[in-house]
Every structure is written in C-alpha cells, then in structure tokens.
Protein backbone atom coordinates (compact mmCIF):
# COMPACT_ATOMS: atom_id res chain seq x y z
CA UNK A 1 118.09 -14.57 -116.75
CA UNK A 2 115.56 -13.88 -113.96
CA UNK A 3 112.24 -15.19 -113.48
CA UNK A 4 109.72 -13.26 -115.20
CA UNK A 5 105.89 -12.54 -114.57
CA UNK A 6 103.62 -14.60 -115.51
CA UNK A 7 101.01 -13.21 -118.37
CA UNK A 8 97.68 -14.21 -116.75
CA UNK A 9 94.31 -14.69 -118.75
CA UNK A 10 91.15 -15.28 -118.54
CA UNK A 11 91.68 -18.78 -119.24
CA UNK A 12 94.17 -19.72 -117.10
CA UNK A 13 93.23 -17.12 -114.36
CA UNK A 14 91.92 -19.65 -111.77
CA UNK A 15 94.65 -22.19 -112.17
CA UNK A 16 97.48 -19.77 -110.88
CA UNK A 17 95.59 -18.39 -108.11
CA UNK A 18 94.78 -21.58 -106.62
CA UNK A 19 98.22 -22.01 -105.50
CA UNK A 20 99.89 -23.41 -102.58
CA UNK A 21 102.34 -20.21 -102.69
CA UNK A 22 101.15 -16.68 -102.21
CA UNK A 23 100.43 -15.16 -105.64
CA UNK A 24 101.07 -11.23 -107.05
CA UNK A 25 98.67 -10.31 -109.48
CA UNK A 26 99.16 -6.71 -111.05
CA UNK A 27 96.19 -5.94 -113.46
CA UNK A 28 97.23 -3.16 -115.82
CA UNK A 29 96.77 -1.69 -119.25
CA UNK A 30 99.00 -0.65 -121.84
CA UNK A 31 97.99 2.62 -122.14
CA UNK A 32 98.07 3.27 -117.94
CA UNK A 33 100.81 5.50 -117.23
CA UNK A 34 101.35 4.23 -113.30
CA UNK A 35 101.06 0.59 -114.97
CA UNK A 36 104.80 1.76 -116.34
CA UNK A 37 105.95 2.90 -113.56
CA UNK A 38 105.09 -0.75 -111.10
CA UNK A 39 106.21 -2.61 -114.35
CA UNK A 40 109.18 -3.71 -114.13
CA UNK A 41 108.72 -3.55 -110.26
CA UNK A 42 106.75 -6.50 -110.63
CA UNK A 43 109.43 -8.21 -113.18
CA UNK A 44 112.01 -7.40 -110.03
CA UNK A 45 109.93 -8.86 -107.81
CA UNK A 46 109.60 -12.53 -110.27
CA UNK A 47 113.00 -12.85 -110.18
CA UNK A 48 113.14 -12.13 -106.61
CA UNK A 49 110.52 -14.32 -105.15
CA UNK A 50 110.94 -17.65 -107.74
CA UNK A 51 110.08 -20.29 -105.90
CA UNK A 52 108.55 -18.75 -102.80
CA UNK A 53 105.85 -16.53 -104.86
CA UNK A 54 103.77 -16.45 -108.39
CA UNK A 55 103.71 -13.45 -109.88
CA UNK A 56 101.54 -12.44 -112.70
CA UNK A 57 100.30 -9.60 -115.06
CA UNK A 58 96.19 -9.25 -116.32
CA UNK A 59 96.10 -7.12 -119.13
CA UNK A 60 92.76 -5.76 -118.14
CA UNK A 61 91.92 -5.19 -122.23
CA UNK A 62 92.45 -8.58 -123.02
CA UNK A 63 91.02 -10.42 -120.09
CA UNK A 64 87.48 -8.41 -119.23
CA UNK A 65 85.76 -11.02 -117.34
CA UNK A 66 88.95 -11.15 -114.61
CA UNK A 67 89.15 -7.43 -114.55
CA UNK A 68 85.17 -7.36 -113.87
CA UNK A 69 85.39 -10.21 -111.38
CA UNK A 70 87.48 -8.86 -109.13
CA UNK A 71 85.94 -4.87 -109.30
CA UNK A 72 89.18 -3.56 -110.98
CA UNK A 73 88.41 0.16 -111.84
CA UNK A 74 91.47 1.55 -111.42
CA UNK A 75 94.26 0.80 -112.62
CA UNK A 76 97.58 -0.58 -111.75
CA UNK A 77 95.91 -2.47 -108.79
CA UNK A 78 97.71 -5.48 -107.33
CA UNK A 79 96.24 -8.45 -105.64
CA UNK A 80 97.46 -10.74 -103.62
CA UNK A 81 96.03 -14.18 -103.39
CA UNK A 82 96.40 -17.59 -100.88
CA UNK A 83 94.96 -20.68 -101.51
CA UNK A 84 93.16 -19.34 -104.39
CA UNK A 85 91.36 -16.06 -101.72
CA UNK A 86 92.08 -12.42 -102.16
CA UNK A 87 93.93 -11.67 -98.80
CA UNK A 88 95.70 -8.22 -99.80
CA UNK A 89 94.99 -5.29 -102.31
CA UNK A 90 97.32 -2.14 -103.46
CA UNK A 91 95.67 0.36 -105.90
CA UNK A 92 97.84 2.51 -107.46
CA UNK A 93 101.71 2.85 -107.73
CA UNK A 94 103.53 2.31 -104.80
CA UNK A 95 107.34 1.34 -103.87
CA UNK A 96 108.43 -2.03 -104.44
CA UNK A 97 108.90 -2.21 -100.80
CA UNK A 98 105.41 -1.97 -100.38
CA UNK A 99 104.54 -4.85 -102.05
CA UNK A 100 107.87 -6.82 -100.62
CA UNK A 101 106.19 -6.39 -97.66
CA UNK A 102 102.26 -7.89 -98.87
CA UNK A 103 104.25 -11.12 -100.14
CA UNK A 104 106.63 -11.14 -97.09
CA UNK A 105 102.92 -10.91 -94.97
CA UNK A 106 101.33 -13.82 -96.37
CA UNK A 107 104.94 -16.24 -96.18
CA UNK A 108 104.54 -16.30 -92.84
C-alpha cells in the first residue's frame, strides 16, 4: 500500500518541518469543500514522493495554534517547507501538477 500523509499536530508540528527533505503541508478542514477536492491529491502525492518528500495534513480545527502561526485564513492552503523555512505557498485547489512542480522546485 502507498505511503500516506502524515496527520500533523500541534505537537509534533515543528519536528516534521525541520527536515532535511522538502516537506508538503496541506492545512484543511473537514467541513472545506476544496479540502476534498486536493485530498487525496495530497495522499497521491505521499505515495509518490516517499523518500524524497514529507507530506502532511493540519486539521486546522484541531491544531489552532499552527493554523494561527502560519496566517492560514483560507482554506485548503499548502505549504511547503526546507530546513524547517516556509519557501513556497498554494491557496486554494489547484492540479496536482501544480504542486508536483513546488516539491520538484525545492529537490533541486
């Protein structure tokens, strides 16, 4: 079975960011309707990028103090993190290609 995302908290938040790979965050909400939609694009993308990227979910009800952090007001937005610093940003629902493309950016 494929990798899948990781369910980030506000616990364990800083631990995956500070990674030595580049590392996917999608912060979403049950209740978001685009959040359904990039989904299981971001469960494709686990599977996809195991052992090159970290990808992870923030349930922005459960984990407040991340979603406030970071300025999330609108939700699904991804970020993209190296060495532990936000280096890319998507709001909103976009293609998985789009966000191939962010994690393809920072492997360089």
């Amino acid at each position: 079975m494929a990798n899948k995302a990781i369910e980030i908290t506000d616990a364990n938040f800083d631990a995956i960011i500070n990674s030595d790979k580049p590392v996917l965050v999608d912060f979403w909400a049950e209740w978001c309707g685009p959040c359904r939609m990039v989904g299981p694009i971001v469960e494709e993308l686990a599977g996809e990028y195991e052992g090159k990227a970290v990808i992870g979910k923030v349930d922005v009800d459960a984990n407040p103090q991340t979603s406030a952090k970071f300025g999330i007001r609108s939700i699904p937005t991804l970020l993209v993190f190296k060495n532990g610093e936000v280096v890319d940003k998507q709001v909103g629902a976009v293609p998985k290609n789009v966000l191939s493309q962010k994690l393809d950016a920072q492997m360089a």
